[in-house]
N, C-alpha and C. Protein backbone atom coordinates (compact mmCIF):
# COMPACT_ATOMS: atom_id res chain seq x y z
N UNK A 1 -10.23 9.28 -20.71
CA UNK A 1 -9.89 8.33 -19.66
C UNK A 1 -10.82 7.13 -19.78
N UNK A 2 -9.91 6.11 -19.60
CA UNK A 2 -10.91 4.97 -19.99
C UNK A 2 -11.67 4.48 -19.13
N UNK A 3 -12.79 3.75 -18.48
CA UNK A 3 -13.16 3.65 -16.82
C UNK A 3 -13.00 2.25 -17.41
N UNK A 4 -12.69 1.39 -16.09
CA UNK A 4 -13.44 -0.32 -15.64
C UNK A 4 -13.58 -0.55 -14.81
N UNK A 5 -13.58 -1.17 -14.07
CA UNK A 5 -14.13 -1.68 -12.65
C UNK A 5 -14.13 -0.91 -11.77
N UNK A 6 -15.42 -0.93 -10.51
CA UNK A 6 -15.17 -0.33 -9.52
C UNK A 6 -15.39 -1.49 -8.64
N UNK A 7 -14.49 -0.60 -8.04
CA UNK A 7 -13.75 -1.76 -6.68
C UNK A 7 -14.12 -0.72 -5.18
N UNK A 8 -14.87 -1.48 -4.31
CA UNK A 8 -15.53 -1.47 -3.29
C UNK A 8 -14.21 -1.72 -1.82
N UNK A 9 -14.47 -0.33 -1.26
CA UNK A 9 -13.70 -0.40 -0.22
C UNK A 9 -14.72 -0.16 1.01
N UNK A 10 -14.75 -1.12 2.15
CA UNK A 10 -15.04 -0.88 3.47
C UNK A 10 -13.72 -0.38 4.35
N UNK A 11 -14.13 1.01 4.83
CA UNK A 11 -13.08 1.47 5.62
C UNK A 11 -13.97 2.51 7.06
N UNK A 12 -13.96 1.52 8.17
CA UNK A 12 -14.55 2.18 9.29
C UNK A 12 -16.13 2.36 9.29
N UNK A 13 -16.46 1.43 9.01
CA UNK A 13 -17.82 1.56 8.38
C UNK A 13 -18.60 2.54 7.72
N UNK A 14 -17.71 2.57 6.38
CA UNK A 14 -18.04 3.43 5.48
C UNK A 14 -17.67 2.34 4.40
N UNK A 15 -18.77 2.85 3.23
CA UNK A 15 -18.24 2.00 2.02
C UNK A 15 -17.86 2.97 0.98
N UNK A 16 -16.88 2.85 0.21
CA UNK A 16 -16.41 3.29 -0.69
C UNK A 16 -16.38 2.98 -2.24
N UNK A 17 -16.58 3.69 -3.37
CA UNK A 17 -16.33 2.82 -4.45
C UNK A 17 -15.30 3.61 -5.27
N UNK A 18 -14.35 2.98 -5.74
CA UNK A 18 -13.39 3.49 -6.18
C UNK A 18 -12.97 2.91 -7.55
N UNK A 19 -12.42 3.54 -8.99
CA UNK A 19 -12.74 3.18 -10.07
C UNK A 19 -11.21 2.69 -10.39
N UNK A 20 -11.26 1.55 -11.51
CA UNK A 20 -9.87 0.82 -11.58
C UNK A 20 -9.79 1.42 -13.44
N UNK A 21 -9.03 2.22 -13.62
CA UNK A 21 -8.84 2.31 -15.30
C UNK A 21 -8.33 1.14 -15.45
N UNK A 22 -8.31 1.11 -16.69
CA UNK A 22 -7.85 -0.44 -17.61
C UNK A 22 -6.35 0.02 -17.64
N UNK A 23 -5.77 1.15 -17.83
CA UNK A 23 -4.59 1.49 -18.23
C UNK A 23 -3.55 1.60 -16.26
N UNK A 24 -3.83 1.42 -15.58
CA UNK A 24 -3.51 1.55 -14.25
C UNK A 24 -2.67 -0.02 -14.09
N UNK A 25 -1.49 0.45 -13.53
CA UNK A 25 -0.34 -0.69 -13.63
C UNK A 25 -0.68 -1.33 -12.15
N UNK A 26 -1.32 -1.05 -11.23
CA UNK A 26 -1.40 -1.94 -10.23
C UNK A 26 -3.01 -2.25 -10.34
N UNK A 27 -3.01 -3.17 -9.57
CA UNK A 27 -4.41 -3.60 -8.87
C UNK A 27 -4.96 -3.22 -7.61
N UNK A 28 -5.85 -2.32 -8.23
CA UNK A 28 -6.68 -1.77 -7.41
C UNK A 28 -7.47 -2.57 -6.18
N UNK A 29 -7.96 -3.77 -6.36
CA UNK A 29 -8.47 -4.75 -5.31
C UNK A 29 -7.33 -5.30 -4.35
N UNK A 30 -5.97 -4.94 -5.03
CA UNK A 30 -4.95 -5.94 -3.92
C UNK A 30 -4.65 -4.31 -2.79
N UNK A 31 -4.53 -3.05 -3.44
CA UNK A 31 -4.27 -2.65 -2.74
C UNK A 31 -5.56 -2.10 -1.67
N UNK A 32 -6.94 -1.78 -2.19
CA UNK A 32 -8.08 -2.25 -1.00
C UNK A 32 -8.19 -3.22 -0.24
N UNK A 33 -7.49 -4.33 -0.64
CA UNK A 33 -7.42 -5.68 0.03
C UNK A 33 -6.54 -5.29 1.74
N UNK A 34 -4.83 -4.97 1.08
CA UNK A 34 -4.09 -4.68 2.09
C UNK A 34 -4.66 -2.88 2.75
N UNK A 35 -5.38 -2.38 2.33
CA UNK A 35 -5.29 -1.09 3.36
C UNK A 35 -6.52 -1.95 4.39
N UNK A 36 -7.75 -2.58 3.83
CA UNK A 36 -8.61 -3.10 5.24
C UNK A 36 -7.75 -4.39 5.77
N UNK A 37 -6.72 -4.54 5.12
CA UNK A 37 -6.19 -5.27 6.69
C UNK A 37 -5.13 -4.83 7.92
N UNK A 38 -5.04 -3.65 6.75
CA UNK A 38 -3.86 -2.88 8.18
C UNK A 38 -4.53 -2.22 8.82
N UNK A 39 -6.80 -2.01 8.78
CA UNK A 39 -7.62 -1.17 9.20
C UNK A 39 -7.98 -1.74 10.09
N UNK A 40 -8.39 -3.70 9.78
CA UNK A 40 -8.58 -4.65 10.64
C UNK A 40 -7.71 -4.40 12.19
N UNK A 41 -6.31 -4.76 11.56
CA UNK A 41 -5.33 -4.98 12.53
C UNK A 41 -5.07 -3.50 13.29
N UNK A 42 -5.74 -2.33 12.71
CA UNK A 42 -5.54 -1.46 13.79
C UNK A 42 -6.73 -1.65 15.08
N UNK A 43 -7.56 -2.05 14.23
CA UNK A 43 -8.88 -2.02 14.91
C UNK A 43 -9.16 -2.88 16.19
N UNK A 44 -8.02 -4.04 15.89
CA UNK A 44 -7.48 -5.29 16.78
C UNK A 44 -6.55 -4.80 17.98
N UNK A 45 -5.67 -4.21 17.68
CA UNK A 45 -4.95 -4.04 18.68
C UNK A 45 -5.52 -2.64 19.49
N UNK A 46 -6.78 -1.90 18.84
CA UNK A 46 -6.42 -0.59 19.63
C UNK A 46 -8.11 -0.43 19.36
N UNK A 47 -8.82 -1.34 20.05
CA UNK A 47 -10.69 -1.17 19.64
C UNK A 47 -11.19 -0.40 20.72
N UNK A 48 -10.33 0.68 21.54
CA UNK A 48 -11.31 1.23 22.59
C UNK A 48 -10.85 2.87 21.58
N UNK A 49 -10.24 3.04 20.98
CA UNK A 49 -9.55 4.33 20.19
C UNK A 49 -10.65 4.55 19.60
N UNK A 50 -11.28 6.39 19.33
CA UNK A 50 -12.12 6.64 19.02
C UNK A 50 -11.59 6.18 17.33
N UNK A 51 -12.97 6.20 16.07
CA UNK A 51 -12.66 5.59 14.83
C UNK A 51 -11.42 6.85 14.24
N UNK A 52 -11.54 7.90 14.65
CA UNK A 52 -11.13 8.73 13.75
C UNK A 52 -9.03 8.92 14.16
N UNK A 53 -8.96 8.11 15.57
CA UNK A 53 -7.83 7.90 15.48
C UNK A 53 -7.06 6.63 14.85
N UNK A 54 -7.93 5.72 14.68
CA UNK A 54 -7.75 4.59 14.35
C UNK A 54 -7.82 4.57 13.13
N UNK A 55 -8.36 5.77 12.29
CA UNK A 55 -8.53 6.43 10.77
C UNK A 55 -6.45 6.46 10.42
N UNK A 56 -6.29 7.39 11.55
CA UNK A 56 -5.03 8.39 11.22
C UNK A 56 -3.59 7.07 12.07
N UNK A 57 -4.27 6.10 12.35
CA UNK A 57 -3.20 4.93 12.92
C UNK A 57 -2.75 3.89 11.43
N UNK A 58 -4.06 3.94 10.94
CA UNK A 58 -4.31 2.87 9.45
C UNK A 58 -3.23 3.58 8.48
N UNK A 59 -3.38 5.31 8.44
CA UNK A 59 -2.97 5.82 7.59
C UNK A 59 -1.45 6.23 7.49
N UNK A 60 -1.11 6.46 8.82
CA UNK A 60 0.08 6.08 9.41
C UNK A 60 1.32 5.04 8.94
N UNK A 61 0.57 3.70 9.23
CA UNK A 61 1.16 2.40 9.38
C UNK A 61 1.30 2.29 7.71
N UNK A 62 0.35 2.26 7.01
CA UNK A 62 0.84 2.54 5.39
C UNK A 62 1.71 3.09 4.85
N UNK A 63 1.95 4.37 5.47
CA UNK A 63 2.71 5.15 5.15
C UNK A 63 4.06 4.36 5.31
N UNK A 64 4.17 3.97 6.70
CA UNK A 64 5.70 3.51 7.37
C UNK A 64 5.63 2.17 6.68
N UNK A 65 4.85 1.45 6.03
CA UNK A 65 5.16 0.41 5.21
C UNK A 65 5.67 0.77 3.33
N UNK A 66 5.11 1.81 3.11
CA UNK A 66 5.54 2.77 2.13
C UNK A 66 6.86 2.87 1.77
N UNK A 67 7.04 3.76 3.02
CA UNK A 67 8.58 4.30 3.32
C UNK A 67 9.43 3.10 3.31
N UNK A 68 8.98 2.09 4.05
CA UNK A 68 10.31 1.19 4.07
C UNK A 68 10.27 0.23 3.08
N UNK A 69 9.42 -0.17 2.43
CA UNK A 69 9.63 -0.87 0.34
C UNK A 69 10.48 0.27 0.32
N UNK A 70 10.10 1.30 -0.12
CA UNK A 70 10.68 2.27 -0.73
C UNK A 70 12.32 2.34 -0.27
N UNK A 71 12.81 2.00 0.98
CA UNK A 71 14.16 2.19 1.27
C UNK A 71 14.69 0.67 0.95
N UNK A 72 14.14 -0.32 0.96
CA UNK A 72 14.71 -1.67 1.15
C UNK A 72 15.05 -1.82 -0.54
N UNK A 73 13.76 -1.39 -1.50
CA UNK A 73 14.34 -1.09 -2.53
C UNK A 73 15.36 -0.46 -3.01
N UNK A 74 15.40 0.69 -2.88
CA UNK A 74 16.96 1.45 -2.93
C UNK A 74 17.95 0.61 -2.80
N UNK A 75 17.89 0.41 -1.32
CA UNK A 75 19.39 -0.62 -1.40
C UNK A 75 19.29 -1.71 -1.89
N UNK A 76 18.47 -2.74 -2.31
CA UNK A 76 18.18 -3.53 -3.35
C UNK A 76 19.48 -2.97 -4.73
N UNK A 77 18.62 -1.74 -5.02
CA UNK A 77 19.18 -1.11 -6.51
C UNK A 77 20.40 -0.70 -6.37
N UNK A 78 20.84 -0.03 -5.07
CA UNK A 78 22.51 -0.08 -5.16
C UNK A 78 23.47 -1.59 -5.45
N UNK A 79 22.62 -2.10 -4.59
CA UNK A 79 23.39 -3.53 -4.06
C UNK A 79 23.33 -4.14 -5.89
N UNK A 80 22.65 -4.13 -6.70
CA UNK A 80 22.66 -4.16 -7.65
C UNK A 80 23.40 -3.69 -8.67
N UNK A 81 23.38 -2.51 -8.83
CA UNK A 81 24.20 -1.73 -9.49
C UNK A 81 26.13 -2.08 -8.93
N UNK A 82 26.22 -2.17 -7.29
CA UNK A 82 27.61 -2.85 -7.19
C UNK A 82 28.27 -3.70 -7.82
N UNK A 83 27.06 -4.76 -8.11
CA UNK A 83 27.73 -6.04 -8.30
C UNK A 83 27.69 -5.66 -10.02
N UNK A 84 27.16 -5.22 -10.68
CA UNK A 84 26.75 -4.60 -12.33
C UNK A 84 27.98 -4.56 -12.66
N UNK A 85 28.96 -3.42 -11.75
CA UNK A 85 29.75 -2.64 -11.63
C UNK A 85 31.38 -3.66 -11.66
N UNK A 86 31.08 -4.66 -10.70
CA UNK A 86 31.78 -5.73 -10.53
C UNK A 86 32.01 -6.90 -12.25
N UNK A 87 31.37 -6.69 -12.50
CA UNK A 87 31.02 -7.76 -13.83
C UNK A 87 32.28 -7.65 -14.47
N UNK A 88 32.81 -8.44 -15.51
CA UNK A 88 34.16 -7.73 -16.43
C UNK A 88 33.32 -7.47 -17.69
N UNK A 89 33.91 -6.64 -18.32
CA UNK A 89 33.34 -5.97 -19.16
C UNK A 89 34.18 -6.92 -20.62
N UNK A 90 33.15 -7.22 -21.83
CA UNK A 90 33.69 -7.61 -22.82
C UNK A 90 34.55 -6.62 -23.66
């Protein structure tokens, strides 16, 4: 396994370091980037919540942002494949 960068996550005042292989198709800093801002924005709307619910609110809201790429894509790929389908064929 090849190592390169480690990339530094603050999450709840904890720091984290987490390692980026060279061979890894995403970016590791964009997605530390977006989990402390959906940690921020929990932290914003809900700062009297003890940390450890505000742990499982962050982890939550990822998830349900997860899930729905994941469905908007799909129908993306049908809606795709329809029109594929539509084409005339040589």
């Amino acid at each position: 396994m090849q190592q390169g960068q480690k990339v530094r996550l603050e999450f709840f005042g904890h720091t984290y370091y987490l390692s980026q292989r060279q061979t890894d198709e995403v970016d590791l800093k964009h997605i530390v980037s977006y989990v402390e801002q959906v940690a921020e924005q929990i932290v914003k709307e809900h700062p009297g919540l003890p940390a450890h619910k505000q742990i499982v609110l962050t982890v939550l809201s990822v998830a349900k942002d997860y899930f729905l790429a994941k469905k908007e894509l799909t129908a993306f790929e049908h809606r795709v494949e329809n029109l594929l389908k539509k084409l005339p064929t040589s």
